[in-house]
C-alpha atoms as a PDB file:
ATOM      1  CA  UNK A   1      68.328   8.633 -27.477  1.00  0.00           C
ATOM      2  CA  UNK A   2      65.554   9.394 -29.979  1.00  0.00           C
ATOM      3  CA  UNK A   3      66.433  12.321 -32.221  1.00  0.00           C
ATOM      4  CA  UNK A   4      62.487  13.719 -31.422  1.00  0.00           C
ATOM      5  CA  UNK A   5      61.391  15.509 -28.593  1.00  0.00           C
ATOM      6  CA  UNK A   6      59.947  13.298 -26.045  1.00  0.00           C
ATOM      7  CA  UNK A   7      56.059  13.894 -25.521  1.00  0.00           C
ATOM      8  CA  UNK A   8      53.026  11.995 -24.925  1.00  0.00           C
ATOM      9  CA  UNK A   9      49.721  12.724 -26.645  1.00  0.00           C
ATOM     10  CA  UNK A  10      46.211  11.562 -26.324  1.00  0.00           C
ATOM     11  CA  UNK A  11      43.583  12.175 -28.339  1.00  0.00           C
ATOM     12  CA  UNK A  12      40.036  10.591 -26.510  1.00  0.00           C
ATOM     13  CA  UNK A  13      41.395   7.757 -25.292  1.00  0.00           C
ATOM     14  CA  UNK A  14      39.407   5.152 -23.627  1.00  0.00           C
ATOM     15  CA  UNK A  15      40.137   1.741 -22.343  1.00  0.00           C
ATOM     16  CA  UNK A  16      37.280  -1.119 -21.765  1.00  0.00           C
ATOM     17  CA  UNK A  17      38.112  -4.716 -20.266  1.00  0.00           C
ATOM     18  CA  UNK A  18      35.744  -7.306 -21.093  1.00  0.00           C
ATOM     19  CA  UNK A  19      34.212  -9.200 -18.441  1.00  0.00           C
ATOM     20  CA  UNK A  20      33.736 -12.822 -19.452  1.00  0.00           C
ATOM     21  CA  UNK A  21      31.520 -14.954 -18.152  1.00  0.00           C
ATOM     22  CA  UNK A  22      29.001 -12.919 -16.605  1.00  0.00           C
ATOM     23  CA  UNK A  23      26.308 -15.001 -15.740  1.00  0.00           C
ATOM     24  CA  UNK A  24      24.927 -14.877 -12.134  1.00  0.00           C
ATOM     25  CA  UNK A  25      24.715 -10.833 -13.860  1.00  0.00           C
ATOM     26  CA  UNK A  26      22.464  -9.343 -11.225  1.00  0.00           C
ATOM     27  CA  UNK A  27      24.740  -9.977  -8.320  1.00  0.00           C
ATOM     28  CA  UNK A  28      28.356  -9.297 -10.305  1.00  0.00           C
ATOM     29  CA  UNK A  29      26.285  -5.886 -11.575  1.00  0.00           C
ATOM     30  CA  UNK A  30      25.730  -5.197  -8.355  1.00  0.00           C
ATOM     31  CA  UNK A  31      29.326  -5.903  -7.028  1.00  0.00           C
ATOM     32  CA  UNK A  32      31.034  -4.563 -10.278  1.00  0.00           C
ATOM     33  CA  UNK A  33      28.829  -1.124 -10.298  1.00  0.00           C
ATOM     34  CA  UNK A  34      29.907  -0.899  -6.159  1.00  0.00           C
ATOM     35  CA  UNK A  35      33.733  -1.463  -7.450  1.00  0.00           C
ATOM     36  CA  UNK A  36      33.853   0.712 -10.513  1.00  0.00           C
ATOM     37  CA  UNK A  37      31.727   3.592  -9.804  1.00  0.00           C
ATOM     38  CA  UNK A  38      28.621   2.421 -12.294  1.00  0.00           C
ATOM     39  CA  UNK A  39      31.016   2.227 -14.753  1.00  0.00           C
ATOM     40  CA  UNK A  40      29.613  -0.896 -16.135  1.00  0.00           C
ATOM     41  CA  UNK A  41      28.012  -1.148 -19.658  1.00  0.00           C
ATOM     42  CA  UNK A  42      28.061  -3.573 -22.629  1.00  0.00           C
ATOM     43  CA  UNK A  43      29.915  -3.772 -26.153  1.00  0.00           C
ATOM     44  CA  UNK A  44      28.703  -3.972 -29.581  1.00  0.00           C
ATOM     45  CA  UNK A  45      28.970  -7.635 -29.240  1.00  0.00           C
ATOM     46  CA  UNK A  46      26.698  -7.436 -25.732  1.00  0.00           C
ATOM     47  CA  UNK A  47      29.928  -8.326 -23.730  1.00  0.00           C
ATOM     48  CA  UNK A  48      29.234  -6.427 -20.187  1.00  0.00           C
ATOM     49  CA  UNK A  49      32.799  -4.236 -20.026  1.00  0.00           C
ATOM     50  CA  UNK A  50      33.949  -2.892 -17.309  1.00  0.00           C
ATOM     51  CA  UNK A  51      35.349   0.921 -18.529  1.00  0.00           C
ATOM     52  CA  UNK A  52      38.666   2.143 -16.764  1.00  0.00           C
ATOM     53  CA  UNK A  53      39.262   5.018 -18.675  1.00  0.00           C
ATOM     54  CA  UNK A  54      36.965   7.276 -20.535  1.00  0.00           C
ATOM     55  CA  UNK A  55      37.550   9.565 -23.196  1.00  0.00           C
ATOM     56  CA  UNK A  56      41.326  11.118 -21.824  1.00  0.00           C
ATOM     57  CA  UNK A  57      42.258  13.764 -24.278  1.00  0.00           C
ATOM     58  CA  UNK A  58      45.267  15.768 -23.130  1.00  0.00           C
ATOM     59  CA  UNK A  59      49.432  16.673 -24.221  1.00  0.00           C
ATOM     60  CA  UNK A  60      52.348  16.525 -21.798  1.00  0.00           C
ATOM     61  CA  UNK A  61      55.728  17.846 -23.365  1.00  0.00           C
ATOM     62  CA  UNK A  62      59.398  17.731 -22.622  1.00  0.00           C
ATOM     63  CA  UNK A  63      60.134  19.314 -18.906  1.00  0.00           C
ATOM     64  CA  UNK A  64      56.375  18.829 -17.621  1.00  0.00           C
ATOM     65  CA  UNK A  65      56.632  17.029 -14.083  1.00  0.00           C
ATOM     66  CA  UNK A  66      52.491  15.704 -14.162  1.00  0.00           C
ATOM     67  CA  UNK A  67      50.946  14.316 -10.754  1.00  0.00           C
ATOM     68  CA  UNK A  68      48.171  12.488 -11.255  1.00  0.00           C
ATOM     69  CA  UNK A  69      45.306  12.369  -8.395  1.00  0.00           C
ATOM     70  CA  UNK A  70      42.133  10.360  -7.444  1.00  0.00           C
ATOM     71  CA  UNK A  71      40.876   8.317  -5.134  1.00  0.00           C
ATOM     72  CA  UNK A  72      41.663   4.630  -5.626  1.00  0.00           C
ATOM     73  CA  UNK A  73      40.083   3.135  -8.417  1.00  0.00           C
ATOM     74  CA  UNK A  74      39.656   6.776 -10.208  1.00  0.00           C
ATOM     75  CA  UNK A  75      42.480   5.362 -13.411  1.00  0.00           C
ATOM     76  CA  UNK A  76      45.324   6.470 -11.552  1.00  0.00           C
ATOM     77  CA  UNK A  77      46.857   2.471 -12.167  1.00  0.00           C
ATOM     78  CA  UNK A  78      45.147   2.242 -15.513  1.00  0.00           C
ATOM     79  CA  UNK A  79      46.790   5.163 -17.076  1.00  0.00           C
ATOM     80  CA  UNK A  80      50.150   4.522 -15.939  1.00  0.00           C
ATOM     81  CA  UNK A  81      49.762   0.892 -17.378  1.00  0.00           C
ATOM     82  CA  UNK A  82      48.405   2.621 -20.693  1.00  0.00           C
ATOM     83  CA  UNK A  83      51.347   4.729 -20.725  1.00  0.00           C
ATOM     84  CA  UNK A  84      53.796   1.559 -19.986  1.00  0.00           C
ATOM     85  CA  UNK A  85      52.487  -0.623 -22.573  1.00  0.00           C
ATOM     86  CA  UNK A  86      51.004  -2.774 -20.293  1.00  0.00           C
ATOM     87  CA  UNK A  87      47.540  -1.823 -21.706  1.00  0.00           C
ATOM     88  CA  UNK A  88      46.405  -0.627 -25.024  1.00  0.00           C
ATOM     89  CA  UNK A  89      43.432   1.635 -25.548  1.00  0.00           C
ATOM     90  CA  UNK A  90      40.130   0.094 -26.940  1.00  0.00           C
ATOM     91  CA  UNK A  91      39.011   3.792 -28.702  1.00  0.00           C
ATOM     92  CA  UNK A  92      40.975   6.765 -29.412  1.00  0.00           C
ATOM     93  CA  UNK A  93      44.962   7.556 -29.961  1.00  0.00           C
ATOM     94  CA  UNK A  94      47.634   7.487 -27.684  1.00  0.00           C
ATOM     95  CA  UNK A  95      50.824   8.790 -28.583  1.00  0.00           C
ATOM     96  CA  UNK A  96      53.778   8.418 -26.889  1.00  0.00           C
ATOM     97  CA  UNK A  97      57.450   9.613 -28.002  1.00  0.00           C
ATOM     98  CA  UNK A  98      60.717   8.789 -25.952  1.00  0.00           C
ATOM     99  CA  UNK A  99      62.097   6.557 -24.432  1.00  0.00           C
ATOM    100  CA  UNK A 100      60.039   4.947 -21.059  1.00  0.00           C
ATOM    101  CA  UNK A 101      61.266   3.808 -17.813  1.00  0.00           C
ATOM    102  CA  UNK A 102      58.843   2.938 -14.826  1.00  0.00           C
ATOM    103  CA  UNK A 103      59.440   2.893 -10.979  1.00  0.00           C
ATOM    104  CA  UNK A 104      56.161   1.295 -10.087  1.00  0.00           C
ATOM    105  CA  UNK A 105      56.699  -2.288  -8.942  1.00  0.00           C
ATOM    106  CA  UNK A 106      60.737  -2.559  -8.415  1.00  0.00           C
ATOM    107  CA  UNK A 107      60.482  -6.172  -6.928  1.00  0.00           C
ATOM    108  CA  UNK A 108      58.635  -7.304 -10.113  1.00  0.00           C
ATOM    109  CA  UNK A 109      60.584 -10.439 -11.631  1.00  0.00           C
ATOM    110  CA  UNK A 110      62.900 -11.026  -8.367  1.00  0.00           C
ATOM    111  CA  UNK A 111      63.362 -15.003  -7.990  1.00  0.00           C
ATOM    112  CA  UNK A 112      64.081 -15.540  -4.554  1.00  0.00           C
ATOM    113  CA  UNK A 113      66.125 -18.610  -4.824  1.00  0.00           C
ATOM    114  CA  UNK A 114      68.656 -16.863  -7.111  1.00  0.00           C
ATOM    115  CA  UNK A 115      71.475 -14.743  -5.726  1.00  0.00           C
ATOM    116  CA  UNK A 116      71.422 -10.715  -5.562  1.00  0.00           C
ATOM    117  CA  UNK A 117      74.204 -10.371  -8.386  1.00  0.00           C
ATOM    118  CA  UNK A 118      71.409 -13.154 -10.825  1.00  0.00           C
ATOM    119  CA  UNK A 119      68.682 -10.721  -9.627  1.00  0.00           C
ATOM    120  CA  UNK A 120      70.437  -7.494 -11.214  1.00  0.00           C
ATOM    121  CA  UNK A 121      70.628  -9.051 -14.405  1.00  0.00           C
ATOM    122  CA  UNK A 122      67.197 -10.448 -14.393  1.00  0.00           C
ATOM    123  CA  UNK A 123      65.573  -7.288 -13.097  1.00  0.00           C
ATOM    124  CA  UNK A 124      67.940  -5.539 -15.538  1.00  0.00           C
ATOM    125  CA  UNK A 125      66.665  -7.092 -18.457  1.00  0.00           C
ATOM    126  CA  UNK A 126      63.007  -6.368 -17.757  1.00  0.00           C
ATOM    127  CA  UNK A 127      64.182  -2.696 -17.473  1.00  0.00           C
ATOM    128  CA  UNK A 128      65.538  -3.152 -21.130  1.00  0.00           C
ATOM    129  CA  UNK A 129      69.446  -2.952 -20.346  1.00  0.00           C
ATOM    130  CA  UNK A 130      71.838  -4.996 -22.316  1.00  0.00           C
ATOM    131  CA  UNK A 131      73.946  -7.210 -20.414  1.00  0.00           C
ATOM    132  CA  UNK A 132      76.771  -5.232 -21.082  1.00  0.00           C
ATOM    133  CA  UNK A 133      75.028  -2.061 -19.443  1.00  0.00           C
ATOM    134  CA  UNK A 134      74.410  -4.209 -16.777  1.00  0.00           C
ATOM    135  CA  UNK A 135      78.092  -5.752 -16.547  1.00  0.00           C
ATOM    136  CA  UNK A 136      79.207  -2.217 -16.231  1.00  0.00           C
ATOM    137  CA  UNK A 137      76.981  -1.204 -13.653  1.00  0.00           C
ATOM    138  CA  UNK A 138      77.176  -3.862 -11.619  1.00  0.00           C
ATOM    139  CA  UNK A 139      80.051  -2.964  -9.538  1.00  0.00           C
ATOM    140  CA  UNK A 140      78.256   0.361  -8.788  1.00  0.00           C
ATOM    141  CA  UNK A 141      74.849  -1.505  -7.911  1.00  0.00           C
ATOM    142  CA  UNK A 142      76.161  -3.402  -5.261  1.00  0.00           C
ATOM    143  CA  UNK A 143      77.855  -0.523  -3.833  1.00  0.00           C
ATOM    144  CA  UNK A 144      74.875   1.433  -3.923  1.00  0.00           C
ATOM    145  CA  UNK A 145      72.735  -1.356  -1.819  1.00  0.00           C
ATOM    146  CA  UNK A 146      75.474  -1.593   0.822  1.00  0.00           C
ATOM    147  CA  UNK A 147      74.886  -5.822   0.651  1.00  0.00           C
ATOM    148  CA  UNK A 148      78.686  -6.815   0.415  1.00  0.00           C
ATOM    149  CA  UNK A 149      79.479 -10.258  -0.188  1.00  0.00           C
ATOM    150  CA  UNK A 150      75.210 -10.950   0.544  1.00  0.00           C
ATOM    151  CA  UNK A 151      75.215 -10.204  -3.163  1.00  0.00           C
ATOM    152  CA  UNK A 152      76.551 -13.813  -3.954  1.00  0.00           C
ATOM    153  CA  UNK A 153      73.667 -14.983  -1.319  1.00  0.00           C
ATOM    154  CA  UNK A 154      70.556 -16.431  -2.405  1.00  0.00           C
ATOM    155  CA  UNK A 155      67.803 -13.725  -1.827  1.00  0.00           C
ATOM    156  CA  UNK A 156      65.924 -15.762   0.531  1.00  0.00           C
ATOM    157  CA  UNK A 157      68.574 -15.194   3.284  1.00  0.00           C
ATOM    158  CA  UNK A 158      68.249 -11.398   2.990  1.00  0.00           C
ATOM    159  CA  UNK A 159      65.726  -9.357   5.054  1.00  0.00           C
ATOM    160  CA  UNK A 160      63.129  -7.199   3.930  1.00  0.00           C
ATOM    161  CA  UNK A 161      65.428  -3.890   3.799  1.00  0.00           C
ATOM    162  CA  UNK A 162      68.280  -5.567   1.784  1.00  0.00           C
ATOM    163  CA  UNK A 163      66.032  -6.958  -0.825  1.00  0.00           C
ATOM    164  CA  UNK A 164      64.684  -3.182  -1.063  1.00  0.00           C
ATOM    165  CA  UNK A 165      68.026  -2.076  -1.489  1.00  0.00           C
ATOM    166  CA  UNK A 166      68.820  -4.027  -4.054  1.00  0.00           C
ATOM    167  CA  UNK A 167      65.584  -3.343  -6.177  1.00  0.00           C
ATOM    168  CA  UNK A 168      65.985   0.249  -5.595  1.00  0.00           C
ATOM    169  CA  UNK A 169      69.758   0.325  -6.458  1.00  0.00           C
ATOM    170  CA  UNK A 170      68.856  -2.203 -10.135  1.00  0.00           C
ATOM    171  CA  UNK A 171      65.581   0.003 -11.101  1.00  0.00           C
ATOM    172  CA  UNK A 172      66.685   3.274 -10.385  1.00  0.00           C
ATOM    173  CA  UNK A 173      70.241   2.714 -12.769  1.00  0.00           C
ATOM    174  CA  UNK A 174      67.893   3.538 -15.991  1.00  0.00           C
ATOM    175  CA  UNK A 175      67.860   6.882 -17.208  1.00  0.00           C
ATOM    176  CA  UNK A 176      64.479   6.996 -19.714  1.00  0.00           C
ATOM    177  CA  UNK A 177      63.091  10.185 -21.259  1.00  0.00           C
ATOM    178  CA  UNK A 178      59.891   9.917 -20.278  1.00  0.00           C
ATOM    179  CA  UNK A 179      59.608   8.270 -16.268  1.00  0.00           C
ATOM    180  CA  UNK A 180      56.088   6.771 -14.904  1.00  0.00           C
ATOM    181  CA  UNK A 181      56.302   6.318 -10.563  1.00  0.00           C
ATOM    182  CA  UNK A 182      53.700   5.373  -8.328  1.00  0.00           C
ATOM    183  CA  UNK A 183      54.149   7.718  -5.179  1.00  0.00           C
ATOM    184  CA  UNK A 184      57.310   8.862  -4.536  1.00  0.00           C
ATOM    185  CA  UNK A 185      59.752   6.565  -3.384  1.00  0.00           C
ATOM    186  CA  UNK A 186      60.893   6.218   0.309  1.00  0.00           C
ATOM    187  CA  UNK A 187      63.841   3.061   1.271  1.00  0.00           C
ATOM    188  CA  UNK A 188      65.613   1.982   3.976  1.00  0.00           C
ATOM    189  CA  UNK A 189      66.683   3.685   7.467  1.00  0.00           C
ATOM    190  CA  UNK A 190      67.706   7.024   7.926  1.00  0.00           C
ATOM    191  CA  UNK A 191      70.844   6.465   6.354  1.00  0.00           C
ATOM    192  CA  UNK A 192      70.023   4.828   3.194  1.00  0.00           C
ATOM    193  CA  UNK A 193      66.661   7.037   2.852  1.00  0.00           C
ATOM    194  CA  UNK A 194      68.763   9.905   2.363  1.00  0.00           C
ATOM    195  CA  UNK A 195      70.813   8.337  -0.191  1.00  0.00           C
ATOM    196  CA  UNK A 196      67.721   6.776  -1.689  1.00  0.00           C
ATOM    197  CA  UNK A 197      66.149  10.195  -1.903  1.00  0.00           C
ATOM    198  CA  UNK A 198      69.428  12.379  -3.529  1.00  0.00           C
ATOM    199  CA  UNK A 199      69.581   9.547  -6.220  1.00  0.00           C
ATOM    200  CA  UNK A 200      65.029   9.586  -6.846  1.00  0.00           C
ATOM    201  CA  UNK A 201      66.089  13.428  -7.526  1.00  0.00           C
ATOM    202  CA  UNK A 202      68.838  12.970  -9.841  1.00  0.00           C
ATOM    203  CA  UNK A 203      66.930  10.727 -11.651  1.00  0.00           C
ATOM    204  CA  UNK A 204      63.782  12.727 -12.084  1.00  0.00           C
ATOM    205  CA  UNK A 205      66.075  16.065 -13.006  1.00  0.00           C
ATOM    206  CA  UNK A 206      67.166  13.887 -15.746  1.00  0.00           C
ATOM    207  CA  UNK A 207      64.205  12.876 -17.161  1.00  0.00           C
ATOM    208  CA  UNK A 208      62.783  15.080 -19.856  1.00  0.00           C
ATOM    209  CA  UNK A 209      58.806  13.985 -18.531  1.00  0.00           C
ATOM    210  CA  UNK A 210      57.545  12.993 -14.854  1.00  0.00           C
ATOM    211  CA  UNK A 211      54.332  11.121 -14.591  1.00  0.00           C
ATOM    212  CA  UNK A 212      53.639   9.900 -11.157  1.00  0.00           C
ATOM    213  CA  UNK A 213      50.787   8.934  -9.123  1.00  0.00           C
ATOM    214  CA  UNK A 214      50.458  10.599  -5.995  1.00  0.00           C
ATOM    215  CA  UNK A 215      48.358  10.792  -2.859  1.00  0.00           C
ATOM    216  CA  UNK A 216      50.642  13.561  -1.135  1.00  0.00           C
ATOM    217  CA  UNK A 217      49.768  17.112  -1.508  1.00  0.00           C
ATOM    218  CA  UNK A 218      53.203  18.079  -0.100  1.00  0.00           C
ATOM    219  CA  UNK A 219      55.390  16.038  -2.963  1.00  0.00           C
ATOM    220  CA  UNK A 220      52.745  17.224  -5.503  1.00  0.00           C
ATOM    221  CA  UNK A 221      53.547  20.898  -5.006  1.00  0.00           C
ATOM    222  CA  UNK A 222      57.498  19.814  -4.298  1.00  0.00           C
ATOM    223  CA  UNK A 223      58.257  18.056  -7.622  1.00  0.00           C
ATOM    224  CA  UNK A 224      55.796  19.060 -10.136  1.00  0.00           C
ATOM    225  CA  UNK A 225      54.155  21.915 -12.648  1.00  0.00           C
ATOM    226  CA  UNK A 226      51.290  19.988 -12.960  1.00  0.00           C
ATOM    227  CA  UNK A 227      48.365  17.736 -11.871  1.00  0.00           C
ATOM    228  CA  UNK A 228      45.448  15.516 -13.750  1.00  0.00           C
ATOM    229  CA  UNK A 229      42.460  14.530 -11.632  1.00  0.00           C
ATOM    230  CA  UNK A 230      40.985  11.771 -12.336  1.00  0.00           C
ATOM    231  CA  UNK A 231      37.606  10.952 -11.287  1.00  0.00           C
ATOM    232  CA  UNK A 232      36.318   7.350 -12.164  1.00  0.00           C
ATOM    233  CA  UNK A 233      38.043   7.282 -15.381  1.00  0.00           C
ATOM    234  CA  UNK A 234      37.697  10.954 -16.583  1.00  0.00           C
ATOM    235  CA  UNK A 235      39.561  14.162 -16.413  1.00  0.00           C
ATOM    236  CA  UNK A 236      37.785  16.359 -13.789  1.00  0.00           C
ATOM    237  CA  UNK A 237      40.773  18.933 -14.047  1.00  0.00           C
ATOM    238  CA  UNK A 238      43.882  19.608 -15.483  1.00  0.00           C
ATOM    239  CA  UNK A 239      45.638  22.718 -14.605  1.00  0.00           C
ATOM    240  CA  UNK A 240      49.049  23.478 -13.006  1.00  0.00           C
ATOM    241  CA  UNK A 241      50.102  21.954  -9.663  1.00  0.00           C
ATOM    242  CA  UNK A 242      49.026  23.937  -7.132  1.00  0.00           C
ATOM    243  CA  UNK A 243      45.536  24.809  -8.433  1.00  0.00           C
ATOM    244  CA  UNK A 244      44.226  21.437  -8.795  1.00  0.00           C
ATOM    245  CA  UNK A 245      46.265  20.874  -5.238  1.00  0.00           C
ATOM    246  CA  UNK A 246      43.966  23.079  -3.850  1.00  0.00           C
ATOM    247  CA  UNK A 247      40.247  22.472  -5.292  1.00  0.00           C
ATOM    248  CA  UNK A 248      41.713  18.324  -4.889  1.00  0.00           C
ATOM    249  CA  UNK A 249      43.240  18.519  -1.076  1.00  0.00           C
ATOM    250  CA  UNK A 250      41.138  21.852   0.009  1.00  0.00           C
ATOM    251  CA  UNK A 251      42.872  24.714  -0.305  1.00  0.00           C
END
């Protein structure tokens, strides 16, 4: 654990994407201005860019829970990438302190011809565990997915819920400071749903900030103190939870 508090701070942040190869321009304008909102310009070096975020300035500190809403295509994605590492910004400063974990794709890196046990270290390692984290969890992992001896089974010959299982059981083993999720997550039957849901909870309570995506007004006002707005790459509002619930969902 980092000796400093975890927070995340950005200071005008923006992030552009070049579009190469842009000839045929009047009909990819066209398509690209439909897509993004208009928010097509060009570079200093006359590239045509394609913005996805715009000029984000805000601070999130330890025991903020932070929804962030907008329609799709508003940044929602873009930000949580930004915030992973996935993407860098192209102007301003993003700080980030603490330790990350992310729930938004938990099939990401699964090799289907491997067996469930090869999957939890391979999904494992793209968490960031150590092997030997992983060694010791294991036991607990397979437990938690309820596959039995199917976890020495190639994870083509599981169905659709098992292979869920199993990512939720690997992804959700991490315990980061700072934890980005893309709606709330819901797995399984009945049964396992429940389960699914006590462990989501535990997780989040131990997480010193939540940052997740959300297009449910209900979890929004459930789990968290606050909500950003995003509106095609720009902050429209950011306030606490239930007053941007209101002027976002109606009130």
């Amino acid at each position: 654990m980092g000796s400093k508090m975890a927070s995340i701070s950005f200071d005008a942040v923006t992030v552009d994407f070049p579009v190469y190869n842009s000839s045929a321009r009047s009909l990819k304008k066209r398509l690209f201005q439909v897509a993004t909102g208009g928010q097509l310009s060009a570079d200093d070096k006359g590239r045509v860019v394609v913005r996805s975020l715009e000029g984000l300035t805000f601070d999130i500190v330890k025991g903020e829970r932070v929804a962030l809403l907008g329609h799709n295509g508003a940044g929602k994605s873009s930000l949580l990438r930004l915030l992973s590492g996935v993407y860098f910004p192209s102007t301003g400063v993003a700080k980030v302190e603490g330790t990350i974990g992310s729930l938004i794709d938990i099939s990401l890196g699964i090799d289907h011809e491997a067996t469930g046990r090869d999957n939890v270290y391979l999904r494992g390692a793209l968490l960031g565990l150590s092997k030997a984290t992983i060694e010791e969890k294991m036991d607990e992992i397979i437990d938690f997915s309820e596959l039995g001896d199917f976890v020495d089974m190639p994870l083509r010959t599981y169905s659709s819920g098992m292979h869920l299982r199993l990512a939720f059981a690997v992804s959700t083993i991490i315990r980061p400071e700072i934890l980005l999720m893309d709606e709330w997550l819901s797995v399984g039957d009945e049964g396992f749903k429940h389960k699914a849901e006590e462990r989501l909870t535990s997780l989040v309570d131990a997480t010193d900030i939540l940052i997740i995506a959300t297009h449910s007004k209900d979890m929004l006002l459930r789990v968290c103190t606050r909500a950003i707005w995003l509106d095609h790459g720009r902050i429209k509002m950011d306030a606490d939870a239930k007053t941007v619930a209101d002027a976002y969902f109606g009130a």
